[in-house]
N, C-alpha and C. Protein backbone atom coordinates (compact mmCIF):
# COMPACT_ATOMS: atom_id res chain seq x y z
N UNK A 1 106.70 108.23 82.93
CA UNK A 1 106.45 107.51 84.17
C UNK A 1 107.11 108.27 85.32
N UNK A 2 106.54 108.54 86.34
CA UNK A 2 106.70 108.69 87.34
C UNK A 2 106.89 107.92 88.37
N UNK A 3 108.52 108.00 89.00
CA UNK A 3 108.20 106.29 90.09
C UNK A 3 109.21 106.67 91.40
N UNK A 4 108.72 106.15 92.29
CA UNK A 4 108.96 106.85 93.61
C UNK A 4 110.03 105.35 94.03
N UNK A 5 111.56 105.82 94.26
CA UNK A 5 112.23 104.92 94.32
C UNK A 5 112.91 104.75 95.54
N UNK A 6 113.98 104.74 95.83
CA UNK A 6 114.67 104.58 97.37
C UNK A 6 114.13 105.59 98.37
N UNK A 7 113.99 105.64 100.00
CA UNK A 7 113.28 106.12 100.43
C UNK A 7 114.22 105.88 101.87
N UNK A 8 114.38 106.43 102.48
CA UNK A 8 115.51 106.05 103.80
C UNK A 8 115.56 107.74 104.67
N UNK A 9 116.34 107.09 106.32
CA UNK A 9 115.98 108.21 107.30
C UNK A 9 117.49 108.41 107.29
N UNK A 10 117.47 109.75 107.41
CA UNK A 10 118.84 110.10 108.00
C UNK A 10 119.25 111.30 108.76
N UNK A 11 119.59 110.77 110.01
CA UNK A 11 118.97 111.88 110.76
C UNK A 11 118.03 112.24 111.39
N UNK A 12 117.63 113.50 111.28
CA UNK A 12 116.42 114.47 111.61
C UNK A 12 115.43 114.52 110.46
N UNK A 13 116.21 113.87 108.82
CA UNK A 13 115.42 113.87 107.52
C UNK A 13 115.24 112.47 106.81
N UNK A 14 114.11 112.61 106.31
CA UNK A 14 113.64 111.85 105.25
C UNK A 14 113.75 111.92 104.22
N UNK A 15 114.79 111.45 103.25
CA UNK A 15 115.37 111.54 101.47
C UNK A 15 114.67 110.33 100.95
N UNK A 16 114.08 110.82 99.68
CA UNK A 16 113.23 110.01 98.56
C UNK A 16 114.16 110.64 97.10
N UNK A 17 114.36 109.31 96.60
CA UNK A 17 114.98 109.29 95.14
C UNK A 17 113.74 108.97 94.35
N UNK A 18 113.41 110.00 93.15
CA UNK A 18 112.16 110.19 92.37
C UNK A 18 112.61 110.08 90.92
N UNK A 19 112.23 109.27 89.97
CA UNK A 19 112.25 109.36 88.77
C UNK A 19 111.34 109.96 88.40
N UNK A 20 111.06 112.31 87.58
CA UNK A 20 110.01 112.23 87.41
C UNK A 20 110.35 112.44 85.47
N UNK A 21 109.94 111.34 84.66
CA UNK A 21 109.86 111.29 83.78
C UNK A 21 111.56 110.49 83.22
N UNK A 22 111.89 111.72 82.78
CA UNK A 22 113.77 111.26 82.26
C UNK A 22 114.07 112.12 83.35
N UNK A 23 113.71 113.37 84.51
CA UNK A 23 114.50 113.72 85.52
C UNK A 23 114.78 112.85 86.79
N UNK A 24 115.48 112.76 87.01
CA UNK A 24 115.83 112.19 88.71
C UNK A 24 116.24 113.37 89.61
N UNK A 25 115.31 113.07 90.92
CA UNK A 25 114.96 114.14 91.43
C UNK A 25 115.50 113.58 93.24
N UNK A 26 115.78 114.24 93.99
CA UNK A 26 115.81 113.84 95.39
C UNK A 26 115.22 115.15 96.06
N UNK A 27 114.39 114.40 97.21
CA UNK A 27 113.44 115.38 97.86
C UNK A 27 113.67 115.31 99.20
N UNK A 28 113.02 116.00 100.22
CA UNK A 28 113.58 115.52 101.78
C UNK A 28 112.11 116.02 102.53
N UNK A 29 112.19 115.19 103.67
CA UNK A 29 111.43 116.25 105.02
C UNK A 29 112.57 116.56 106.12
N UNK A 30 111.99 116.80 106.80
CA UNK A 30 113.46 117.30 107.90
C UNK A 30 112.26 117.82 109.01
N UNK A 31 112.31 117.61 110.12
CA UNK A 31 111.66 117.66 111.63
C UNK A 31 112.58 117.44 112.56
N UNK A 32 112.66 118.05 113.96
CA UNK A 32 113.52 117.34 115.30
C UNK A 32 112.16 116.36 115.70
N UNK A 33 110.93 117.59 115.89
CA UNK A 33 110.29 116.98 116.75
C UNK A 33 108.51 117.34 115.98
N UNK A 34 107.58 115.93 115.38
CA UNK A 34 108.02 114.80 115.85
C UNK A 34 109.23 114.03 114.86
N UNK A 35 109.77 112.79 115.48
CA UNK A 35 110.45 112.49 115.01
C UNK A 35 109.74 111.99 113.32
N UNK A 36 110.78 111.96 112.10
CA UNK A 36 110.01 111.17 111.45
C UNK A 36 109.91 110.07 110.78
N UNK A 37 109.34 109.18 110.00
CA UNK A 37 109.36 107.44 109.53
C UNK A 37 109.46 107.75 108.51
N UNK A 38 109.75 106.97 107.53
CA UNK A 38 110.17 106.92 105.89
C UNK A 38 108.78 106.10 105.53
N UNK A 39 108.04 106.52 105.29
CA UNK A 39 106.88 105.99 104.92
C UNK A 39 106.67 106.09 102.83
N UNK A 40 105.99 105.31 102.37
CA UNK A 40 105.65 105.92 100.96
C UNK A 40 104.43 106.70 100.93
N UNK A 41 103.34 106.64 101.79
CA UNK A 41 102.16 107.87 101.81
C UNK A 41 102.71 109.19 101.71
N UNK A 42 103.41 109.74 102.65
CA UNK A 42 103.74 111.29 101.95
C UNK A 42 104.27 111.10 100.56
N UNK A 43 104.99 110.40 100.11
CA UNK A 43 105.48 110.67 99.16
C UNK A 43 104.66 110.62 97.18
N UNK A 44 103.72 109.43 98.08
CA UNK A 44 102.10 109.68 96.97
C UNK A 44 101.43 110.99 97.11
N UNK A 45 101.34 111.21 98.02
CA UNK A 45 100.82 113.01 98.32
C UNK A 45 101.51 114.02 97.71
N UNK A 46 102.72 113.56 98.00
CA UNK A 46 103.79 114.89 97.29
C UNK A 46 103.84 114.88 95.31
N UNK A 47 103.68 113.28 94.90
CA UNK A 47 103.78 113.20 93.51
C UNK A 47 102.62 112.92 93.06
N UNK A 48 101.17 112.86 93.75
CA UNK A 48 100.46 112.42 92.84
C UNK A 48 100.08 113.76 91.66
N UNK A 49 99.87 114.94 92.49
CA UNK A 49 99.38 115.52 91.49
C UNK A 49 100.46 116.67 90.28
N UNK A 50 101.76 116.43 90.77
CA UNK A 50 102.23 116.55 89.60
C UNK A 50 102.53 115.54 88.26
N UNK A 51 102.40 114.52 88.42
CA UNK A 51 101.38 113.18 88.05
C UNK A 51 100.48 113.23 87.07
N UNK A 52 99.73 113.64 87.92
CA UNK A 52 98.50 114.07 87.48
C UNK A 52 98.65 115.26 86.24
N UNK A 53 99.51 116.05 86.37
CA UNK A 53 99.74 117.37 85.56
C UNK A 53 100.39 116.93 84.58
N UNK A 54 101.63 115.93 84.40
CA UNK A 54 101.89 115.59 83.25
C UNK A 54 101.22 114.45 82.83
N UNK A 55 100.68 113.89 83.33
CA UNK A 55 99.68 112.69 82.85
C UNK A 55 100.52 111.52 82.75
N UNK A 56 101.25 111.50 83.39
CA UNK A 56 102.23 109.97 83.63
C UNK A 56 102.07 109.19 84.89
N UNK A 57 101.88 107.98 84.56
CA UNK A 57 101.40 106.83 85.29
C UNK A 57 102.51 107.11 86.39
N UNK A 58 102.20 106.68 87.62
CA UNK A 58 102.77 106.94 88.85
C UNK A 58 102.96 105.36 89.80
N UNK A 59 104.68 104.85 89.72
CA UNK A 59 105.02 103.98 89.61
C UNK A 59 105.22 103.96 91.51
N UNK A 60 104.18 103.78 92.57
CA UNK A 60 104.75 103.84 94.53
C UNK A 60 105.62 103.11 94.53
N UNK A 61 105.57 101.76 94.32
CA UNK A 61 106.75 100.59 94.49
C UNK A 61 106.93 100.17 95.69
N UNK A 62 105.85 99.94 97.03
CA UNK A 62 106.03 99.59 97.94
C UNK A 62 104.53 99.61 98.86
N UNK A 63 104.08 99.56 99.82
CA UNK A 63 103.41 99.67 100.82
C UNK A 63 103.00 100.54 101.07
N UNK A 64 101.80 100.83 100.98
CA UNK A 64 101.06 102.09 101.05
C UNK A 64 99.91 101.78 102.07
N UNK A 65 99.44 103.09 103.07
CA UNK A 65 98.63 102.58 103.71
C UNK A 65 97.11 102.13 103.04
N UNK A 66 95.96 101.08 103.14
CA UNK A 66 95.02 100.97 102.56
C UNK A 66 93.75 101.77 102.17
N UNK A 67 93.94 102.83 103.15
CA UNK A 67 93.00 104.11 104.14
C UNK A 67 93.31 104.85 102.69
N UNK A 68 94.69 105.41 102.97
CA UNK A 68 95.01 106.60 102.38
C UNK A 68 94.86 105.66 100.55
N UNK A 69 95.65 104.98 100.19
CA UNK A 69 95.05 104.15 99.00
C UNK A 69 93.67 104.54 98.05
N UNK A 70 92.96 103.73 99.06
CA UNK A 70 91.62 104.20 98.82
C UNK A 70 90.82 104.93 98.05
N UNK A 71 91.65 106.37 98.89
CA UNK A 71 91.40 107.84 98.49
C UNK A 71 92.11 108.54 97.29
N UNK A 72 92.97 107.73 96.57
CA UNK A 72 93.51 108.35 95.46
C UNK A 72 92.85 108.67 94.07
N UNK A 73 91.78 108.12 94.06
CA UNK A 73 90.34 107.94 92.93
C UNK A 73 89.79 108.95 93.11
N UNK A 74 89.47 109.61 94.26
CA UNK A 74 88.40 110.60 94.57
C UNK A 74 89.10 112.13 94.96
N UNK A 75 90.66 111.96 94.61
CA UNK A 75 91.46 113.03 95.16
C UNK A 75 91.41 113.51 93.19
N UNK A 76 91.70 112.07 92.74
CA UNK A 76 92.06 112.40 91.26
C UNK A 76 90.52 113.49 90.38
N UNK A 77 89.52 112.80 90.92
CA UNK A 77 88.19 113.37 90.56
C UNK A 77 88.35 114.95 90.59
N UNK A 78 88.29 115.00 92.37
CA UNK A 78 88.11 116.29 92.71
C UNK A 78 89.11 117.24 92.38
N UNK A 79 90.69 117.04 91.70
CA UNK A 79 91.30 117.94 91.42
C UNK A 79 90.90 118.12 89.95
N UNK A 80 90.74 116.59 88.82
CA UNK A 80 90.63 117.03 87.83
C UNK A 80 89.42 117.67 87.36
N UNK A 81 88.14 117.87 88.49
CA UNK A 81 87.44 118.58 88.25
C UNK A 81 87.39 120.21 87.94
N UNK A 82 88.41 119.99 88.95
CA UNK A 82 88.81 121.68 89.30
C UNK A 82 89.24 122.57 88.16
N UNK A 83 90.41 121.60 87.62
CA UNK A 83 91.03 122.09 86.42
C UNK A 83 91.12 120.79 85.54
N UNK A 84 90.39 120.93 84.63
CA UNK A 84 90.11 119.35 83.79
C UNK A 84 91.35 119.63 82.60
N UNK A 85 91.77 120.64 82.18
CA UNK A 85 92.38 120.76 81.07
C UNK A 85 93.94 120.36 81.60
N UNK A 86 93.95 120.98 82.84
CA UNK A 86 95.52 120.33 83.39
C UNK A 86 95.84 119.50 84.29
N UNK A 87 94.71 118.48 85.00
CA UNK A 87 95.51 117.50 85.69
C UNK A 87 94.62 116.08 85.13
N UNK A 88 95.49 115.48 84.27
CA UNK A 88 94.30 114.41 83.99
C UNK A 88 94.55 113.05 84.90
N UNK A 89 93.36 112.17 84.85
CA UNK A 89 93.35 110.81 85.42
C UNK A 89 94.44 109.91 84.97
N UNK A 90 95.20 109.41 86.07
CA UNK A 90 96.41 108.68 85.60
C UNK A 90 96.20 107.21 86.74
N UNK A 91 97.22 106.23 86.13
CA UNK A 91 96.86 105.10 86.71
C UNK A 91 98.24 105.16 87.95
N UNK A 92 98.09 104.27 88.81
CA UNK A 92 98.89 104.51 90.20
C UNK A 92 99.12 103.07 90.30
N UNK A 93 100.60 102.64 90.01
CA UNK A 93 100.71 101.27 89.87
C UNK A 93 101.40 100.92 91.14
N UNK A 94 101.81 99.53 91.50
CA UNK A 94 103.18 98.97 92.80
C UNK A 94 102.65 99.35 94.04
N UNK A 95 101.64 100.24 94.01
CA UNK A 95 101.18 100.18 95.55
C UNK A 95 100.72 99.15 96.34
N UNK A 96 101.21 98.05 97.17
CA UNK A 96 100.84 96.83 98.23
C UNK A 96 99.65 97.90 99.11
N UNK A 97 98.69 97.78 98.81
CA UNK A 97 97.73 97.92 100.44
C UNK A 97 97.72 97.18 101.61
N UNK A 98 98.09 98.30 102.36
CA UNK A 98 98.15 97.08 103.53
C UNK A 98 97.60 97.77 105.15
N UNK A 99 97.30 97.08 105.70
CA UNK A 99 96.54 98.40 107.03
C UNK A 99 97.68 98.51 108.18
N UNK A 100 97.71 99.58 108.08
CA UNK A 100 98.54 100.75 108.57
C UNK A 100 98.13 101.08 110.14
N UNK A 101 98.49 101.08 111.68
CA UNK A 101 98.16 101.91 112.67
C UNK A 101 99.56 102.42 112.84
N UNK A 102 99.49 103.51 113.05
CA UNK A 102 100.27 105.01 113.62
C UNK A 102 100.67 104.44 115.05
N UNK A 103 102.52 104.07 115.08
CA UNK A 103 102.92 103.71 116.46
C UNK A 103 102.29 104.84 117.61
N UNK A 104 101.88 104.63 118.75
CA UNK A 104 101.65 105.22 119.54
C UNK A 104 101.03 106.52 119.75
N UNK A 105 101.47 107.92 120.45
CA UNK A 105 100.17 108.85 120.07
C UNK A 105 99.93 108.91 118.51
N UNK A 106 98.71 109.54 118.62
CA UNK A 106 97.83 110.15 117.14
C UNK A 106 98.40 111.17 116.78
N UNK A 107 98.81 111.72 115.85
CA UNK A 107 99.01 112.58 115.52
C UNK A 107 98.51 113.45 113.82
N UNK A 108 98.10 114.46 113.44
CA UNK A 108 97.15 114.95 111.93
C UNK A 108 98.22 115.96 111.82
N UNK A 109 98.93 116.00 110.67
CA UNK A 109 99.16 117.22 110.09
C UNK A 109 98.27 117.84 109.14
N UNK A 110 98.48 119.02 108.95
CA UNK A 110 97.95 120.12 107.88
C UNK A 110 99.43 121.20 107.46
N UNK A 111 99.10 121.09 105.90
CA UNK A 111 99.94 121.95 105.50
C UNK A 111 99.44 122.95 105.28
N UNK A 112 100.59 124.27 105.87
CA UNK A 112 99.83 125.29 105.91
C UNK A 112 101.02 126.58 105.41
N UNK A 113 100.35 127.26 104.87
CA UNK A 113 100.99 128.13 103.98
C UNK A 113 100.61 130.06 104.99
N UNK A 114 99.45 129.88 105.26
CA UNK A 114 99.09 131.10 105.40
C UNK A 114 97.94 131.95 104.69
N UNK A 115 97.98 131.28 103.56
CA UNK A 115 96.80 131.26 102.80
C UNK A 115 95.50 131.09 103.45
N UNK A 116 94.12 131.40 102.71
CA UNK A 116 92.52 131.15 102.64
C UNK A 116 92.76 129.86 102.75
N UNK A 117 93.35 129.34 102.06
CA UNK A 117 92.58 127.37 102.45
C UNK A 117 93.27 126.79 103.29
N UNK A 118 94.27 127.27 103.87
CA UNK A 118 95.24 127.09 105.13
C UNK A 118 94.43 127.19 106.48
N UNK A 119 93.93 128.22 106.21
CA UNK A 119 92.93 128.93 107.35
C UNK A 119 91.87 127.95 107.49
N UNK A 120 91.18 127.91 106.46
CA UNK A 120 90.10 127.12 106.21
C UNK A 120 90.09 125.62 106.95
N UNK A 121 91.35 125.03 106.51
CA UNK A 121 91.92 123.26 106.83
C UNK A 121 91.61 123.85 108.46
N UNK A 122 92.43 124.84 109.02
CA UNK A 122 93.06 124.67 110.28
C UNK A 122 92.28 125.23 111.12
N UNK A 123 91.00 126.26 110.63
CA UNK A 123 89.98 126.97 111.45
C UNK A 123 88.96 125.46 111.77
N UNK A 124 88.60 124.60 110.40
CA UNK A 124 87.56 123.50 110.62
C UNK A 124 88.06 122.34 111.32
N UNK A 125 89.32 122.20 111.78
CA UNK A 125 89.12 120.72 111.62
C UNK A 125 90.69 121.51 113.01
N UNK A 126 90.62 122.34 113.87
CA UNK A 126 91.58 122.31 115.04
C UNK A 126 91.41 121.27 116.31
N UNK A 127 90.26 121.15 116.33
CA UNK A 127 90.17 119.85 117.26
C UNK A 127 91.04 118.87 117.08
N UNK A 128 91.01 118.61 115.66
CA UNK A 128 92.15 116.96 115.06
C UNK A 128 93.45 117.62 115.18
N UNK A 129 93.84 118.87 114.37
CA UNK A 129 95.12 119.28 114.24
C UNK A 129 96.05 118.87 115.09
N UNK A 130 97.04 117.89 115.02
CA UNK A 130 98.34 118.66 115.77
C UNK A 130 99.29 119.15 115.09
N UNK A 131 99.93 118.95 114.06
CA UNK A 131 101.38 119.50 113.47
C UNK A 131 100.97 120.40 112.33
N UNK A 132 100.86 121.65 112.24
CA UNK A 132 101.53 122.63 110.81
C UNK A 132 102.74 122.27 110.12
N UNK A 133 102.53 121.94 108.58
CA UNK A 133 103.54 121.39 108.00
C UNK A 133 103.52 122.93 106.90
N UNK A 134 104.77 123.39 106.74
CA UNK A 134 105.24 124.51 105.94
C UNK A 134 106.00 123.79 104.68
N UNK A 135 105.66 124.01 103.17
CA UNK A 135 106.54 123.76 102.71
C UNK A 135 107.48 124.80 102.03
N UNK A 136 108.24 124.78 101.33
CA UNK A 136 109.20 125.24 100.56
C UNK A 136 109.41 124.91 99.73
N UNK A 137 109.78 125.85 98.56
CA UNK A 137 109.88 125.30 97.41
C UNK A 137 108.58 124.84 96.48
N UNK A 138 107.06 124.68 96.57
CA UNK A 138 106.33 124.38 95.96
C UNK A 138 105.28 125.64 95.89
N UNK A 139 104.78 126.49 96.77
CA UNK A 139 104.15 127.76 96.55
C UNK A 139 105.15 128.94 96.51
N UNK A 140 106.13 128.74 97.44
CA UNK A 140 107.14 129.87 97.51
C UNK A 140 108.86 129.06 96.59
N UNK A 141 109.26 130.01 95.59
CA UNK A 141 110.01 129.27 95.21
C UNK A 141 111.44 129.31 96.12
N UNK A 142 112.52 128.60 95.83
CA UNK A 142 113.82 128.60 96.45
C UNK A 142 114.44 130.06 96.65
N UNK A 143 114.54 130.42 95.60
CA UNK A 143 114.85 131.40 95.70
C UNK A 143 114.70 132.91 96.39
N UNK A 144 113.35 132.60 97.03
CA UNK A 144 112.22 133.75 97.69
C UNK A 144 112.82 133.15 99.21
N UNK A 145 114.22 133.59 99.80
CA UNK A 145 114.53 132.80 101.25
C UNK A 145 113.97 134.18 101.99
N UNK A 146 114.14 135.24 101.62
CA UNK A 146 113.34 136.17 102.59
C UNK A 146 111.87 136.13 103.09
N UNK A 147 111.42 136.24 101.67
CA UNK A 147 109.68 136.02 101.80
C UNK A 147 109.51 134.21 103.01
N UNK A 148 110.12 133.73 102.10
CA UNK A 148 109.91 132.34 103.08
C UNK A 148 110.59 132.63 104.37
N UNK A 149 111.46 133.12 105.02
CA UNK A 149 111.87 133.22 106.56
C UNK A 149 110.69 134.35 107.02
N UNK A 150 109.96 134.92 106.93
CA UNK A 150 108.66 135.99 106.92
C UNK A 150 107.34 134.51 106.86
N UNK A 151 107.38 134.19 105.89
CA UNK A 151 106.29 132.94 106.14
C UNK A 151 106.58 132.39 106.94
N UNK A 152 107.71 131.56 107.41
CA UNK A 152 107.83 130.67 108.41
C UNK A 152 107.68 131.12 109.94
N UNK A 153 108.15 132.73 110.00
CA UNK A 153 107.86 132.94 111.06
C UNK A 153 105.98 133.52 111.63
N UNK A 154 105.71 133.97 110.68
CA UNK A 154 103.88 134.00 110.42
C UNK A 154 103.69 132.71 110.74
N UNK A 155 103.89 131.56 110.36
CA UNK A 155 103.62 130.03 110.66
C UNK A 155 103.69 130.07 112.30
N UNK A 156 105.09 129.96 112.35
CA UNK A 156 105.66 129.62 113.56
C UNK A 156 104.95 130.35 114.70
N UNK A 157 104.42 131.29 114.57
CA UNK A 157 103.51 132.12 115.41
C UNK A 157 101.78 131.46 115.65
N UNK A 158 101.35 130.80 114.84
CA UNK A 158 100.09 130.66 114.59
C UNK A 158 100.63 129.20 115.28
N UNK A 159 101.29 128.35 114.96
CA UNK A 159 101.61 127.23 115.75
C UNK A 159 101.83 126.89 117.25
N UNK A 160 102.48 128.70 117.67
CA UNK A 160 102.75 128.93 119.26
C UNK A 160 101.37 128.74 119.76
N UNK A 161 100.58 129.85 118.91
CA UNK A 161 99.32 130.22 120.03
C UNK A 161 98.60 129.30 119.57
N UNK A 162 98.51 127.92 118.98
CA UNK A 162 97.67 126.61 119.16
C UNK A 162 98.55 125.71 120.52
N UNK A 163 99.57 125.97 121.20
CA UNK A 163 100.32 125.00 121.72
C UNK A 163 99.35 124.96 122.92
């Protein structure tokens, strides 16, 4: 089982306590600007599809938006289509649906790496874009802080000349 447990702001960051399996795991976001909310939607985004990879039921435990909800059936499809042998259909329990509006401006992220499908998200759909989200640690590992300060600044550049 996979289950997404305490969830709180501190700071400039967002810390989530994760049971994934017998590991316990703590994860973060971190932004100045925009500021950010402790929501459980990123954090279904961030675990569904490793989830999905070990095939353990995925325990939200709180309020999820109904929108994004929704879409977890057809996210599960289209990945386990992709690769059927390694991400199988798992059940997504404790999620409350409930409808969700975004305090004040709109705002769309895209995560973006630098990559073909980075390009792709951020060439089709720049009209919606506002925030490039970089991660760490999941394509580039911890350990790669050079390569990643080289990505971030490739990012950070492609983010200027959208401002």
């Amino acid at each position: 089982i996979y289950k997404i447990q305490a969830i709180e702001k501190k700071g400039s960051r967002v810390e989530a306590s994760l049971q994934l399996g017998d590991a316990p795991a703590t994860i973060f976001f971190e932004c100045d600007d925009p500021a950010l909310t402790p929501t459980r939607e990123a954090l279904l985004a961030l675990t569904l599809f490793p989830a999905m990879k070990a095939g353990a039921e995925l325990q939200v435990g709180g309020e999820v938006s109904r929108h994004i909800l929704d879409k977890v059936q057809t996210l599960q499809e289209v990945v386990h289509t992709w690769m059927p042998d390694n991400f199988q259909y798992i059940r997504v329990e404790g999620a409350e649906a409930v409808e969700k509006t975004a305090p004040g401006a709109r705002r769309v992220g895209a995560f973006f790496s630098g990559g073909v499908d980075s390009w792709y998200t951020l060439l089709k759909h720049r009209e919606e874009i506002t925030d490039l989200i970089l991660v760490w640690g999941y394509d580039l590992s911890l350990e790669k802080s050079a390569l990643f300060e080289q990505t971030r600044q490739n990012a950070q550049r492609v983010a200027d000349r959208r401002s």
